[in-house]
Structures are given as structure tokens and as C-alpha cells.
N, C-alpha and C. Protein backbone atom coordinates (compact mmCIF):
# COMPACT_ATOMS: atom_id res chain seq x y z
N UNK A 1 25.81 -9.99 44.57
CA UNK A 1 26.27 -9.49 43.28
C UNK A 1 25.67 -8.11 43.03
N UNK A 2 25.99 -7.52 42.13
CA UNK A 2 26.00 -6.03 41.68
C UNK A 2 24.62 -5.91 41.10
N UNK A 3 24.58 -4.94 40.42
CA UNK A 3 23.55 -4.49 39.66
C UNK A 3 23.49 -5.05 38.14
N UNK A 4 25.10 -4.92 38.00
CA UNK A 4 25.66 -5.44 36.32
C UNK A 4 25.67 -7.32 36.64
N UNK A 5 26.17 -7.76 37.81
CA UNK A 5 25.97 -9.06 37.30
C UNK A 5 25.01 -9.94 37.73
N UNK A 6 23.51 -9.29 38.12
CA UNK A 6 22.20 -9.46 38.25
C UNK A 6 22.15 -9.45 36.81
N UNK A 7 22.08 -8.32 35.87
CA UNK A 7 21.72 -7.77 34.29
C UNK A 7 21.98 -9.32 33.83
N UNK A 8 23.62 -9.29 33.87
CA UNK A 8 24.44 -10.53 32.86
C UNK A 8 23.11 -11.67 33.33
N UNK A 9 23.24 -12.21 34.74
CA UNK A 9 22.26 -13.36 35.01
C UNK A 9 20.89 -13.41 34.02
N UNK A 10 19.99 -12.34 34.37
CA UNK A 10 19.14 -11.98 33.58
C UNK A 10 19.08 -12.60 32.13
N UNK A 11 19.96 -11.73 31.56
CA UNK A 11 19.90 -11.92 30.23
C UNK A 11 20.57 -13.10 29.61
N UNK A 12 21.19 -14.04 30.25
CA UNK A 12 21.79 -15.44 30.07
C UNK A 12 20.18 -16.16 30.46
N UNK A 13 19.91 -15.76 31.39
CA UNK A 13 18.67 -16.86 31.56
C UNK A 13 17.21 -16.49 30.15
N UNK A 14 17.39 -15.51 30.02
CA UNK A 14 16.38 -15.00 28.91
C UNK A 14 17.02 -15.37 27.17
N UNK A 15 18.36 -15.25 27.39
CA UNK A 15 18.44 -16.28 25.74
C UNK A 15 18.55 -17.23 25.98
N UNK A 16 18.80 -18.12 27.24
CA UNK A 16 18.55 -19.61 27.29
C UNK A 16 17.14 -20.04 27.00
N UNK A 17 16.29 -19.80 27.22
CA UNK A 17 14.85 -19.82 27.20
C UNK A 17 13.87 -19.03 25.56
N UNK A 18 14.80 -18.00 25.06
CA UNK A 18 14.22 -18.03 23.32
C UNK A 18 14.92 -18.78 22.95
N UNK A 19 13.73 -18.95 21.41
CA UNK A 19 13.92 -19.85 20.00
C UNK A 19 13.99 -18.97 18.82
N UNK A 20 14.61 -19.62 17.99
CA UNK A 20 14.29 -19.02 16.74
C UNK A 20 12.95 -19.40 16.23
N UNK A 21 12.00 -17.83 15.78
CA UNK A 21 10.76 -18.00 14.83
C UNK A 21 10.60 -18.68 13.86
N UNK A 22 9.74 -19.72 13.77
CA UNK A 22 8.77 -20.58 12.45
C UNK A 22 9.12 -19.89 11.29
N UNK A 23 8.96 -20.09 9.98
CA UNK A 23 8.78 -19.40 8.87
C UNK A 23 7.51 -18.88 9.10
N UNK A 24 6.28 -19.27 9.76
CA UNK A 24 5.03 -18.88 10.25
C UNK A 24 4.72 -17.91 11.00
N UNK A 25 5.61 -18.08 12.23
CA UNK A 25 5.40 -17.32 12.83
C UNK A 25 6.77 -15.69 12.09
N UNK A 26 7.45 -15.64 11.47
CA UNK A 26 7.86 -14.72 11.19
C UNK A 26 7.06 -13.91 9.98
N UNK A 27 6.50 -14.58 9.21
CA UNK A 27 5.77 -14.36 8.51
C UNK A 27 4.65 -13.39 9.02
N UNK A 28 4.12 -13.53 10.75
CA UNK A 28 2.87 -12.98 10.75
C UNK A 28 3.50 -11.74 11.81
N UNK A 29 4.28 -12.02 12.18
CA UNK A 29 5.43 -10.68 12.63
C UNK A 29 5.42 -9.87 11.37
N UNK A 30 5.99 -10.01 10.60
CA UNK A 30 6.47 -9.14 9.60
C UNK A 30 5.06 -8.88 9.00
N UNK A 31 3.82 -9.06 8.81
CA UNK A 31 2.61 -8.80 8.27
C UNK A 31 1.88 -7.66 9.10
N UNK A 32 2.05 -8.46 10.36
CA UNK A 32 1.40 -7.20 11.50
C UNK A 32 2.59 -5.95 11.55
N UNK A 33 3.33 -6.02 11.48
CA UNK A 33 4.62 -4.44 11.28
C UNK A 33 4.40 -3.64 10.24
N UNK A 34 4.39 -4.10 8.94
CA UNK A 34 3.97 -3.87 7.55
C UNK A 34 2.43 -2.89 7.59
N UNK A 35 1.69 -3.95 8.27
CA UNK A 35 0.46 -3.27 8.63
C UNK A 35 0.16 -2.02 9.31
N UNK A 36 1.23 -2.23 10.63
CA UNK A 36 0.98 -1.24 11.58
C UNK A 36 1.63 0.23 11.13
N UNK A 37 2.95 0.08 10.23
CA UNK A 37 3.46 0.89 9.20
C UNK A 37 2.77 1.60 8.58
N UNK A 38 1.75 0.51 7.69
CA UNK A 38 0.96 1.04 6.45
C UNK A 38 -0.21 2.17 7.39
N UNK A 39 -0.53 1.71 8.13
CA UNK A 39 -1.39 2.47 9.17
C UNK A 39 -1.13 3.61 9.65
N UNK A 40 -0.18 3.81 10.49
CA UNK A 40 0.75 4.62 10.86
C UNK A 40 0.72 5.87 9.63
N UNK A 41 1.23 5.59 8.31
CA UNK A 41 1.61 5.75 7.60
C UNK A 41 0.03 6.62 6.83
N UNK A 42 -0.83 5.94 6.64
CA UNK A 42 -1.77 6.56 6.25
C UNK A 42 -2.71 7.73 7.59
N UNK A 43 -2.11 7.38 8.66
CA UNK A 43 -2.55 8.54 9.48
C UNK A 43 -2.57 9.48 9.23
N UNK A 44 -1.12 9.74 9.00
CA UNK A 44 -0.07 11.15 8.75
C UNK A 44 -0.38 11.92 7.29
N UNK A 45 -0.43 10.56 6.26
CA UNK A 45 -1.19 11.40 4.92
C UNK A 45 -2.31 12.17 5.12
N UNK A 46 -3.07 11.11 6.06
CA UNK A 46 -4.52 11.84 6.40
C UNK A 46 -4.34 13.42 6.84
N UNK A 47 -3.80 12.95 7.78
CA UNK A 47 -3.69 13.99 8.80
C UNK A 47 -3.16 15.70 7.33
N UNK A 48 -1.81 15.03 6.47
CA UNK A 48 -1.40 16.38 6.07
C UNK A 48 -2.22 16.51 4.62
N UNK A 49 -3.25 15.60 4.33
CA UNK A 49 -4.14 16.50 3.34
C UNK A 49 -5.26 16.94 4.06
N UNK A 50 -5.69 16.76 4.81
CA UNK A 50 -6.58 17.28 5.43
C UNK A 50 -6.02 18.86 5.87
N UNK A 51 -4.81 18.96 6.39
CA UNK A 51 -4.59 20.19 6.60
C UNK A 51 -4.39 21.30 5.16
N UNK A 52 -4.46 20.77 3.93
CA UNK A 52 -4.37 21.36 3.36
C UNK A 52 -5.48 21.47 2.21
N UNK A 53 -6.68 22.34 2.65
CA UNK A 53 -7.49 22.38 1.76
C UNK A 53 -7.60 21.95 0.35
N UNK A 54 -6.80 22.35 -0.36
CA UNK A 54 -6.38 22.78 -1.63
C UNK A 54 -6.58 21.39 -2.55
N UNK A 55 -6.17 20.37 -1.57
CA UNK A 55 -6.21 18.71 -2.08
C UNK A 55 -7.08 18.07 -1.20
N UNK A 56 -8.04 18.42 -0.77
CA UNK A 56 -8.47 17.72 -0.29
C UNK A 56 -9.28 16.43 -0.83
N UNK A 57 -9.81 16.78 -2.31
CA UNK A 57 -10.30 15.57 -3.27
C UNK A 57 -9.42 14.77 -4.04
N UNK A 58 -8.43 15.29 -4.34
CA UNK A 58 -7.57 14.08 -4.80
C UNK A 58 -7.19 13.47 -3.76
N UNK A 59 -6.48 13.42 -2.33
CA UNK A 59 -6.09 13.10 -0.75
C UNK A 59 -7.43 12.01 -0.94
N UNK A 60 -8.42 12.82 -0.64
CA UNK A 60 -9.51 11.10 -0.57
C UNK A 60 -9.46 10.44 -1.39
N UNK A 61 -9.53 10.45 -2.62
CA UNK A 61 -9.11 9.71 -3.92
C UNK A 61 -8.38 8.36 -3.51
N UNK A 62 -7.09 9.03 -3.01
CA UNK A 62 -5.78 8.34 -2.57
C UNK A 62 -6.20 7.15 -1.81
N UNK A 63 -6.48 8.01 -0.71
CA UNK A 63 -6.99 6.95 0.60
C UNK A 63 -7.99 5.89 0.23
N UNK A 64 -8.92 6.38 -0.69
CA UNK A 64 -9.92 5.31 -0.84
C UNK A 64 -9.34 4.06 -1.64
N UNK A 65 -8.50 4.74 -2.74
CA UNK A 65 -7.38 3.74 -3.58
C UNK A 65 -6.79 3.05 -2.47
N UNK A 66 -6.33 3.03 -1.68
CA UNK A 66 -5.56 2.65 -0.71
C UNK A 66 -6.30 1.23 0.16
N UNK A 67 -7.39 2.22 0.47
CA UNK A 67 -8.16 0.80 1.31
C UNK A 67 -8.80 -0.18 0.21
N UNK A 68 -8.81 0.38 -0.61
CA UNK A 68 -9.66 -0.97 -1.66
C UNK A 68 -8.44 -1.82 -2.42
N UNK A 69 -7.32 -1.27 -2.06
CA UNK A 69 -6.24 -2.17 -2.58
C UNK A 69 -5.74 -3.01 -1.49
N UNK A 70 -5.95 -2.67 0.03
CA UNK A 70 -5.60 -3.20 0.97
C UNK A 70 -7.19 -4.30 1.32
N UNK A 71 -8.31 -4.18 1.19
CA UNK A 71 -8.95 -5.16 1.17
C UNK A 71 -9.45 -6.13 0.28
N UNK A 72 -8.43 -6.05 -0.91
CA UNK A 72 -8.60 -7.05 -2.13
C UNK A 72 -7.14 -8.32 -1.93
N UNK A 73 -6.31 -7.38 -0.70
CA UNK A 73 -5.07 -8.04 -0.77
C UNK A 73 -5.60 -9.23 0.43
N UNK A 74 -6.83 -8.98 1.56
CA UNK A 74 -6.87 -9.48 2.40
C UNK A 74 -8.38 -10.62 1.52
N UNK A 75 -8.98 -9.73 0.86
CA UNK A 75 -9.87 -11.17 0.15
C UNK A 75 -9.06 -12.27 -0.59
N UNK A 76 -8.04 -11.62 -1.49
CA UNK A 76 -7.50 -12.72 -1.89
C UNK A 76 -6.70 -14.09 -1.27
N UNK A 77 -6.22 -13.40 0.37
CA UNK A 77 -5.54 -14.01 0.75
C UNK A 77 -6.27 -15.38 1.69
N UNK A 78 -8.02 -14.88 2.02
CA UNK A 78 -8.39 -15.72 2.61
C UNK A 78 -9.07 -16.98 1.48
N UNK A 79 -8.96 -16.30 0.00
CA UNK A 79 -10.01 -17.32 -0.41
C UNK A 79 -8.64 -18.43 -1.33
């Protein structure tokens, strides 16, 4: 067989073999993305107040708002 109906084989044998995700397990998919987002996401703020002098104290302000809202979300969630 070809190249294309190696692929087809492939990929018939690979959705025979997934499941659909838990409410659990989608749940911690979508938490770790969110996260990696929010992360991602605060890099780049970092990154463009830092390049710009001018803000640089309100920019930390931000960020610090940021992590103390993100580790009140993770205390609450364990207790």
C-alpha cells in the first residue's frame, strides 16, 4: 500500500483506541491551558512594561495583583 493508505490505516487504528475525556479529566485539561495561557500571557505584559520605563510601577502593581489573585484562587481550591 501507498503512503495515503498506510495514513488511512494509521489513523483508523488511533480512533479505534481513543475515548472520550471524564468530566475530570477535561476539567484538568482545560485548567492546565487556562494556566499555561494566563502564563504565557503574563510573560508578554512583563516583557512590554518592562520595556517601557514610563510604567514601570504601576506594570508591577499589576503583576503582583495578578499573582495574589492567582494564589488565593489555588488556596481556596485546596481547602
Amino acid at each position: 500500500m501507498g503512503k495515503i493508505g498506510n495514513f488511512i490505516q494509521e489513523s483508523i487504528r488511533v480512533f479505534r483506541i481513543t475515548k472520550k475525556p471524564t468530566k475530570e479529566e477535561y476539567k484538568s485539561i482545560a485548567l492546565v491551558s487556562a494556566l499555561g495561557i494566563l502564563l504565557i500571557g503574563l510573560i508578554g505584559a512583563l516583557i512590554s512594561i518592562l520595556s517601557n520605563p514610563q510604567i514601570i510601577g504601576l506594570g508591577l502593581t499589576v503583576i503582583i495583583a495578578f499573582v495574589i489573585i492567582i494564589i488565593l484562587m489555588f488556596y481556596k481550591k485546596k481547602n
